[in-house]
Protein backbone atom coordinates (compact mmCIF):
# COMPACT_ATOMS: atom_id res chain seq x y z
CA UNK A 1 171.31 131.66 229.22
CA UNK A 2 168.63 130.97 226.54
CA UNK A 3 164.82 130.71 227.89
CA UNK A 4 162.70 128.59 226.74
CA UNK A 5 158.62 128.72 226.83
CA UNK A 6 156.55 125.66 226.34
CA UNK A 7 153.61 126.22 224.23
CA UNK A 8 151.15 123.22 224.25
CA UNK A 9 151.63 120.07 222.48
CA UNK A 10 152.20 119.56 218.82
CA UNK A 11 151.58 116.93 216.48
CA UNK A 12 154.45 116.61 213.95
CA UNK A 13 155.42 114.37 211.35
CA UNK A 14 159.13 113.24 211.23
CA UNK A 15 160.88 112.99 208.07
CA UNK A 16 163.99 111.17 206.89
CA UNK A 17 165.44 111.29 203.27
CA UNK A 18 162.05 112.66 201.85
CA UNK A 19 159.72 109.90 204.20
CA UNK A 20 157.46 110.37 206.67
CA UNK A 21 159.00 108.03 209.40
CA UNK A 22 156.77 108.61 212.16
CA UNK A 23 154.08 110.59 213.43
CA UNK A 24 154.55 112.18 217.02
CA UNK A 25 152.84 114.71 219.84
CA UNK A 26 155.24 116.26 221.44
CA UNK A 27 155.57 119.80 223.73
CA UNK A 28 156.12 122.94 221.25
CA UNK A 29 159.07 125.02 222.80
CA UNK A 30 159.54 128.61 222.04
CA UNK A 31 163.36 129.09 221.64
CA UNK A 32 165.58 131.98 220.55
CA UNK A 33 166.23 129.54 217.72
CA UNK A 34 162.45 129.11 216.98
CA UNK A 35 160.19 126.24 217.77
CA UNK A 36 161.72 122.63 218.72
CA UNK A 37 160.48 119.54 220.09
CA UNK A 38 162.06 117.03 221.56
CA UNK A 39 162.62 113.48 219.48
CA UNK A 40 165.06 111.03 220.59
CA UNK A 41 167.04 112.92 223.53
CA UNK A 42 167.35 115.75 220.89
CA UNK A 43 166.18 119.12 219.86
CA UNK A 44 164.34 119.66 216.50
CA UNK A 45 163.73 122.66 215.21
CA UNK A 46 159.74 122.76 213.55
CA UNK A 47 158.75 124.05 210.03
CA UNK A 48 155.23 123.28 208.80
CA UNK A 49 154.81 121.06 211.86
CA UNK A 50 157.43 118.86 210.13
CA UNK A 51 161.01 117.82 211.81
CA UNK A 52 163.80 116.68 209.26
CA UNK A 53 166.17 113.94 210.88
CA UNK A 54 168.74 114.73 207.89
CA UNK A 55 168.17 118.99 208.79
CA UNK A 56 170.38 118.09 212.02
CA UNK A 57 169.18 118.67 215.62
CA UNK A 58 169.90 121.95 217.78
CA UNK A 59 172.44 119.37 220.04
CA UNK A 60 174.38 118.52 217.11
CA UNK A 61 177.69 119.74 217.08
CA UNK A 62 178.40 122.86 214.78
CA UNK A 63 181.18 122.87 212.07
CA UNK A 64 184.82 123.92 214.28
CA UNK A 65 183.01 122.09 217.51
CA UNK A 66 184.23 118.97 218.71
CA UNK A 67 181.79 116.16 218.90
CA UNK A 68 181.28 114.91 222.97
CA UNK A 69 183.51 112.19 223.61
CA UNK A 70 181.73 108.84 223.61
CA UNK A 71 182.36 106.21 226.55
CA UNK A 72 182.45 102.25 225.00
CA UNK A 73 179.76 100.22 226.99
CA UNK A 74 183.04 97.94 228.16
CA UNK A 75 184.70 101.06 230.10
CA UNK A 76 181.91 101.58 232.39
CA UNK A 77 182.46 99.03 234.72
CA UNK A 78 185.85 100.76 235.39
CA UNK A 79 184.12 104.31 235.66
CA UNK A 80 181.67 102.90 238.22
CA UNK A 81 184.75 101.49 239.99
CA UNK A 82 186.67 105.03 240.29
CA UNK A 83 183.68 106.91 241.02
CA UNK A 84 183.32 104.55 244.25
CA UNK A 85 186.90 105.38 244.96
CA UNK A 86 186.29 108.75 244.21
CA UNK A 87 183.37 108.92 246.86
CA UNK A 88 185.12 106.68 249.77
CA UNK A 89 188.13 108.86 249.45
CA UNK A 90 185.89 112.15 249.86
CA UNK A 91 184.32 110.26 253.20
């Protein structure tokens, strides 16, 4: 299991195709892969307090992995059907 240290907040600018795209402060995190923050449900990894969108995030799958399986908005009605199913059967 990897362990990861928080190490104050960080202001870093986000960068897509060669543009500044936003500004953020975020929580620095000391990884085993170096320092990330957190931007949009992902990990970044930090250079020159700068995150590249195009670099790819820590979460994104890596060549040979399979990308997770995505559920189309229209399905979930029927998941939230079998997982009450699910939890009246185990009652």
């Amino acid at each position: 299991m990897s362990e990861t240290v928080f190490a104050g907040d960080i202001e870093v600018r986000v960068v897509q195709g060669g543009h500044e795209v936003a500004r953020v402060t975020r929580p620095l995190r000391s990884t085993p892969h170096g320092p990330v923050v957190k931007f949009k449900r992902r990990l970044w990894p930090v250079k020159n307090a700068i995150i590249d969108l195009d670099g790819g995030s820590l979460d994104d799958p890596v060549d040979g992995d399979a990308a997770p399986p995505s559920v189309p908005a229209d399905d979930m009605e029927g998941n939230i059907e079998m997982a009450a199913d699910i939890d009246n059967a185990l009652q």
